[in-house]
Protein backbone atom coordinates (compact mmCIF):
# COMPACT_ATOMS: atom_id res chain seq x y z
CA UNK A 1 -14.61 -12.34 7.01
CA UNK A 2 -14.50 -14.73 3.92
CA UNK A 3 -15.11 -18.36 4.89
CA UNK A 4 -12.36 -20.79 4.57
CA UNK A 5 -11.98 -22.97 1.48
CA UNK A 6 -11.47 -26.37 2.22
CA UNK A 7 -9.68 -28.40 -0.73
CA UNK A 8 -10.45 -31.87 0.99
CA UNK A 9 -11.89 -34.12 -1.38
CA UNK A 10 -12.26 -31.62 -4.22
CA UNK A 11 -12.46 -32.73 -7.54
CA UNK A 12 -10.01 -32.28 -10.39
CA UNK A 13 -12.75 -30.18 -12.31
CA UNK A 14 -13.08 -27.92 -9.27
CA UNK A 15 -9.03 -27.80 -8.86
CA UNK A 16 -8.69 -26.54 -12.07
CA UNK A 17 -11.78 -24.49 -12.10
CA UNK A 18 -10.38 -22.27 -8.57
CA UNK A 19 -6.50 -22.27 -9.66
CA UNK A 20 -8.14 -20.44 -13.03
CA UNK A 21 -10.23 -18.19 -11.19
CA UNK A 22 -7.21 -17.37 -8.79
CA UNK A 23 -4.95 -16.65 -11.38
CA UNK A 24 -7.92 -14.20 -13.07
CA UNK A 25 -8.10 -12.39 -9.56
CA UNK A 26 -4.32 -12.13 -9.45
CA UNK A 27 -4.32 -10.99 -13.31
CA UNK A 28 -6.78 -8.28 -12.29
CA UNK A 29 -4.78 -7.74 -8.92
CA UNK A 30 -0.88 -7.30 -10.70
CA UNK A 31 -2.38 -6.05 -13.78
CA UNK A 32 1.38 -4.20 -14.33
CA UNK A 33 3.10 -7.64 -13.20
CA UNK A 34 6.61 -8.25 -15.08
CA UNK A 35 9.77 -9.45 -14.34
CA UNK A 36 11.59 -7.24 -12.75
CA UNK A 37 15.32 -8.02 -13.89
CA UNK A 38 16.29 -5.45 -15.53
CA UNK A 39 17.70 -6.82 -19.00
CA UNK A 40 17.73 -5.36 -22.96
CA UNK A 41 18.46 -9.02 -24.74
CA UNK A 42 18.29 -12.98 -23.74
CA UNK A 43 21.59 -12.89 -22.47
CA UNK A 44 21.16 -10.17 -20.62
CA UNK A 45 18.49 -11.87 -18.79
CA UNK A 46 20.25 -15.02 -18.74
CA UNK A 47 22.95 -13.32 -16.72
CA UNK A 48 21.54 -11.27 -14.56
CA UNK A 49 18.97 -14.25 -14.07
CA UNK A 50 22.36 -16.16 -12.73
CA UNK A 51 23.11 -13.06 -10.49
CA UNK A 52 19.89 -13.39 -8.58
CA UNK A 53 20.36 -16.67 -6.89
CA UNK A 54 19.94 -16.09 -3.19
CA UNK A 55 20.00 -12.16 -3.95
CA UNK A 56 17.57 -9.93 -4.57
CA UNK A 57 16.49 -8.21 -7.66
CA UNK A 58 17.04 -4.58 -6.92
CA UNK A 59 20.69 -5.37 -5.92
CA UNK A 60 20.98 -7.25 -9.28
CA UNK A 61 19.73 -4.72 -11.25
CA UNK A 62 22.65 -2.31 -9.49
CA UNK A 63 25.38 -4.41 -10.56
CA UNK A 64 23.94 -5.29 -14.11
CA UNK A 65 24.23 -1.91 -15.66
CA UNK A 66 28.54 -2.04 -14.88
CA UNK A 67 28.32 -5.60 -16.11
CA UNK A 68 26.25 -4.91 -19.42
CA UNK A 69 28.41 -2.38 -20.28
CA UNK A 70 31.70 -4.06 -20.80
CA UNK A 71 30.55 -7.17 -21.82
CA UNK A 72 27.99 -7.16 -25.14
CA UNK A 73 28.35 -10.42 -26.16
CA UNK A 74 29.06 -13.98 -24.70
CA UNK A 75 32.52 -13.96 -26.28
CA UNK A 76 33.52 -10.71 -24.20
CA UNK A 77 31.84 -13.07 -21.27
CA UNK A 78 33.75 -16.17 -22.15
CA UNK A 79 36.91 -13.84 -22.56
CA UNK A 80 36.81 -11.70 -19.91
CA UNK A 81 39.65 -11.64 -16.77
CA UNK A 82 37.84 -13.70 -14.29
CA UNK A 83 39.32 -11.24 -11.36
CA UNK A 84 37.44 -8.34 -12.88
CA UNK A 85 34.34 -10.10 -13.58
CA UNK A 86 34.09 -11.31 -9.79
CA UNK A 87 34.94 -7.49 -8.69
CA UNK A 88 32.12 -6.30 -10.47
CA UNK A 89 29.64 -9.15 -9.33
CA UNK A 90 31.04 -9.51 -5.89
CA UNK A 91 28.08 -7.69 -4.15
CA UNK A 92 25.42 -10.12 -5.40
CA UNK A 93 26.91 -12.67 -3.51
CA UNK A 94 28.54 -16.20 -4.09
CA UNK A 95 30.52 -14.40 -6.33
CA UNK A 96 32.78 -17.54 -7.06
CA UNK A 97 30.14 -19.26 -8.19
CA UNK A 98 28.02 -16.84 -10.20
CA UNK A 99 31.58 -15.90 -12.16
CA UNK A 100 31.92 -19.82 -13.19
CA UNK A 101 28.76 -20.06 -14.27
CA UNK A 102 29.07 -17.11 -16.16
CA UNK A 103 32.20 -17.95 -17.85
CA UNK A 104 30.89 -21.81 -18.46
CA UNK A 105 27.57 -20.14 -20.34
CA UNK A 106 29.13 -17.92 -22.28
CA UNK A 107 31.99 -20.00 -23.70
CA UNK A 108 29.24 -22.94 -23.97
CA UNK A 109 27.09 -20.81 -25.85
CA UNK A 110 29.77 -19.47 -28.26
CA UNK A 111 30.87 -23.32 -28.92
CA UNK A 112 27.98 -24.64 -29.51
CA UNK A 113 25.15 -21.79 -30.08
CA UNK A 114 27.57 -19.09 -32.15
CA UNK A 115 27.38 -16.72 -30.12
CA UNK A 116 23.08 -16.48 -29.60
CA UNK A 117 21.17 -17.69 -26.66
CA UNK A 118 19.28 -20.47 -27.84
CA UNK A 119 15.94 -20.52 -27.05
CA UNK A 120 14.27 -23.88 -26.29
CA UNK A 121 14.63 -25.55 -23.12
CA UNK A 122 16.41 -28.53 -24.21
CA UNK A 123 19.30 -26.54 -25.17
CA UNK A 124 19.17 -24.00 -22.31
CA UNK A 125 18.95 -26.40 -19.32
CA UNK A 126 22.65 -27.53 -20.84
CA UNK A 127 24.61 -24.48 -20.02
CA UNK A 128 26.63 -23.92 -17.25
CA UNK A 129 24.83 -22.46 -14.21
CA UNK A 130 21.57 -23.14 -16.17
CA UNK A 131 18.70 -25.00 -14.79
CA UNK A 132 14.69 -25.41 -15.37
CA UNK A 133 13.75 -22.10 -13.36
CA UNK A 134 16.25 -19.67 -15.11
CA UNK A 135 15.69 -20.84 -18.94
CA UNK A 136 12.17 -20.93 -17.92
CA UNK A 137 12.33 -17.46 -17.07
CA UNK A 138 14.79 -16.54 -20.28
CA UNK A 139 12.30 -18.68 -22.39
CA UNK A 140 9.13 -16.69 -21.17
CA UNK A 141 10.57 -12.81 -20.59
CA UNK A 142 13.06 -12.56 -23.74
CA UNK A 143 11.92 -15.29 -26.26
CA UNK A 144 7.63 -15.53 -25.35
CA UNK A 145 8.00 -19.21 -25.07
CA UNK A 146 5.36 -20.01 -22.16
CA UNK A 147 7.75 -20.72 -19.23
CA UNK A 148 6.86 -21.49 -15.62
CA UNK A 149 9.44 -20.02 -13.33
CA UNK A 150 9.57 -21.93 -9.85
CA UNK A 151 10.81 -19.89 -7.27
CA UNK A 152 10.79 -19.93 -3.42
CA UNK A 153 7.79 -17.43 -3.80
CA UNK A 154 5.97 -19.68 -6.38
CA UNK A 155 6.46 -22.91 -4.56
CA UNK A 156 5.14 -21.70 -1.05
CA UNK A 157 2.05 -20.20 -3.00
CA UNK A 158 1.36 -23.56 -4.86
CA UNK A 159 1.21 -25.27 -1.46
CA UNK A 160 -0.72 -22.93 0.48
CA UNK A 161 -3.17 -22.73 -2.65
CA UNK A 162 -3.15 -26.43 -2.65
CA UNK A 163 -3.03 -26.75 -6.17
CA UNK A 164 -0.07 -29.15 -5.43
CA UNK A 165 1.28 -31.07 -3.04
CA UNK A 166 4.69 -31.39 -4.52
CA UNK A 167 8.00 -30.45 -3.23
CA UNK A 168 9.98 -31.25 -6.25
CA UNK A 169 10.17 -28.02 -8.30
CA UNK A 170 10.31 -29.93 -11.49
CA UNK A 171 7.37 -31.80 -10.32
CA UNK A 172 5.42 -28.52 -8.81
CA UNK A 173 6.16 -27.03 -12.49
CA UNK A 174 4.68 -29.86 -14.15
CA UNK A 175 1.61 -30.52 -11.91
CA UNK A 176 0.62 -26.27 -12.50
CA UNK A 177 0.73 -26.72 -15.81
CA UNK A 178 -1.55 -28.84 -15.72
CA UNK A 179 -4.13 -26.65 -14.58
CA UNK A 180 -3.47 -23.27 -16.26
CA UNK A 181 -3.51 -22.90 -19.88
CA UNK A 182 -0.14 -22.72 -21.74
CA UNK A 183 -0.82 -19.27 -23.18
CA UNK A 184 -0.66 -18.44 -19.49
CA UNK A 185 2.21 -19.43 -18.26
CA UNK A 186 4.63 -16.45 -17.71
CA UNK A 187 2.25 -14.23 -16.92
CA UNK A 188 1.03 -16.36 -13.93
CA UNK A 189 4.36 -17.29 -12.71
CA UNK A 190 4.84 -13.40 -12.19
CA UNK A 191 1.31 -12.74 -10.62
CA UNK A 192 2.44 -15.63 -7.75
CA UNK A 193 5.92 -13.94 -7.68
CA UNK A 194 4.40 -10.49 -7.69
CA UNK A 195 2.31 -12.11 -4.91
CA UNK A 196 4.23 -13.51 -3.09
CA UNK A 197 6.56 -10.51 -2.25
CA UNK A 198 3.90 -8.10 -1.24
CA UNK A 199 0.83 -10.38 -0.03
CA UNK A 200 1.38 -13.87 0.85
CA UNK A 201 4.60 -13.51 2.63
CA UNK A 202 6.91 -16.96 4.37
CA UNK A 203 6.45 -15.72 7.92
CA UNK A 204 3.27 -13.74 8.11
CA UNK A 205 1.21 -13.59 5.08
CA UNK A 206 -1.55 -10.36 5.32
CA UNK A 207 -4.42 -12.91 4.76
CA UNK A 208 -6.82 -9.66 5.92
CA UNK A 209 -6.41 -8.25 2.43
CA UNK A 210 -5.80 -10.64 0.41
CA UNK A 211 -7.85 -10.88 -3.00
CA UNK A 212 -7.82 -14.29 -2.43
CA UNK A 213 -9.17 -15.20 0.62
CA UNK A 214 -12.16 -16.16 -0.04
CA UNK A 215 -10.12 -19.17 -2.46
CA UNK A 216 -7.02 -19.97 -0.43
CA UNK A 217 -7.65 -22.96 1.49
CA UNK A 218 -4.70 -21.79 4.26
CA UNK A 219 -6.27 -18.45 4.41
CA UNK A 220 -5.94 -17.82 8.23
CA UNK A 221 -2.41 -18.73 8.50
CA UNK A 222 -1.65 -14.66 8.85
CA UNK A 223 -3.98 -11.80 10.63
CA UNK A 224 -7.07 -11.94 9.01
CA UNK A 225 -8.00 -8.27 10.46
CA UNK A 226 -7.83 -5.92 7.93
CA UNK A 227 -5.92 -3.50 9.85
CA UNK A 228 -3.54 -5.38 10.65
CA UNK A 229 -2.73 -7.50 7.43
CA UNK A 230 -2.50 -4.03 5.81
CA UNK A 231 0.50 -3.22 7.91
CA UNK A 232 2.65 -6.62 6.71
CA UNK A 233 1.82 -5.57 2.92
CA UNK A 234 4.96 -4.48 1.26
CA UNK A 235 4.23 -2.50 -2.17
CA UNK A 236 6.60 -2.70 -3.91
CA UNK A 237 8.75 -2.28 -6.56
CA UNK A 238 10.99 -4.52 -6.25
CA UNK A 239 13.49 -3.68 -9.18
């Protein structure tokens, strides 16, 4: 059974040295690890990154190819009959919601971007719907801009790594990038999310085969049996 890493009173130097050798592990782990929208261009992904608030990925990726069809451009977005756009999106949930920020993007992006996804951060994080974890995950998947995506599966990781104590997502984003090298930004933030859904789960991670036990300072928290831990691992995909 690996022994448990304890992350009381360790240095920066040994922070940064164990979040890099984690993220190797994972590299070596996910070696296939993407993002698993399914998308052709930036706004593609920066729509069907919208749609996957509080809804999973596969049921995006069954609305998206009715949705990319009819609309090829953020003026047939900004145009479109808001009735028919909410039909079509209604199964994603918050369907309200998802069709404003839609229509606010696109008719932001024709007014002031003609027509193109911009792609720096500055400019993304000022459309409709748009904030630091979605043009994060534009920026790194359809641009290669180094992005760190914070998700629900990438903050509970951080924490139960211990490579930060922060709650703030903004803050969490900041403080990891500290540690891992620019270069490796996206990549990592889909070996956590990759992760996360199979391994490390909220409830019950399977700590028993994890790759990085023998790291994780909260390794324990889920059956560290082999046997068992094997049965909570969920393989995936998830497109």
């Amino acid at each position: 059974m690996p022994r448990k890493v304890t992350s009381a009173g360790e240095s920066r130097l040994a922070l940064v040295r164990r979040a890099r050798r984690m993220t190797r592990i994972l590299a070596e782990t996910y070696p296939d690890a993407h993002c698993e929208l399914d998308f052709g261009n930036p706004l593609e992904l920066l729509v069907a990154t919208i749609l996957s608030a509080q809804c999973t990925d596969k049921r995006v990726n069954m609305v998206t190819p009715v949705l990319f069809a009819k609309y090829r451009s953020a003026a047939d977005y900004a145009g479109a009959d808001r009735a028919e756009l909410e039909e079509i999106i209604r199964s994603t949930g918050f369907f309200r919601a998802k069709a404003n920020s839609i229509l606010g993007m696109a008719q932001a992006v024709c007014d002031r971007y003609g027509g193109e996804v911009p792609g720096k951060l500055k400019d993304l994080v000022t459309l409709p719907g748009v904030g630091r974890k979605t043009a994060n995950v534009v920026l790194g998947n359809a641009f290669d801009v180094p992005g760190i995506t914070v998700d629900t599966h990438f903050q509970r990781l951080t924490r139960r790594f211990q490579w930060t104590t922060e709650t703030d997502p903004v803050k969490i984003e900041h403080a990891v990038g500290e540690l891992i090298p620019k270069s490796q930004w996206t990549d990592m933030s889909h070996y956590l999310i990759w992760h996360g859904r199979r391994i490390c789960h909220a409830r019950k991670p399977a700590c028993g085969v994890c790759p990085l036990a023998s790291l994780c300072p909260s390794f324990g928290e889920g059956p560290t049996d082999p046997e068992q831990a094997a049965k909570l691992v969920r393989p995936g995909p998830f497109s």
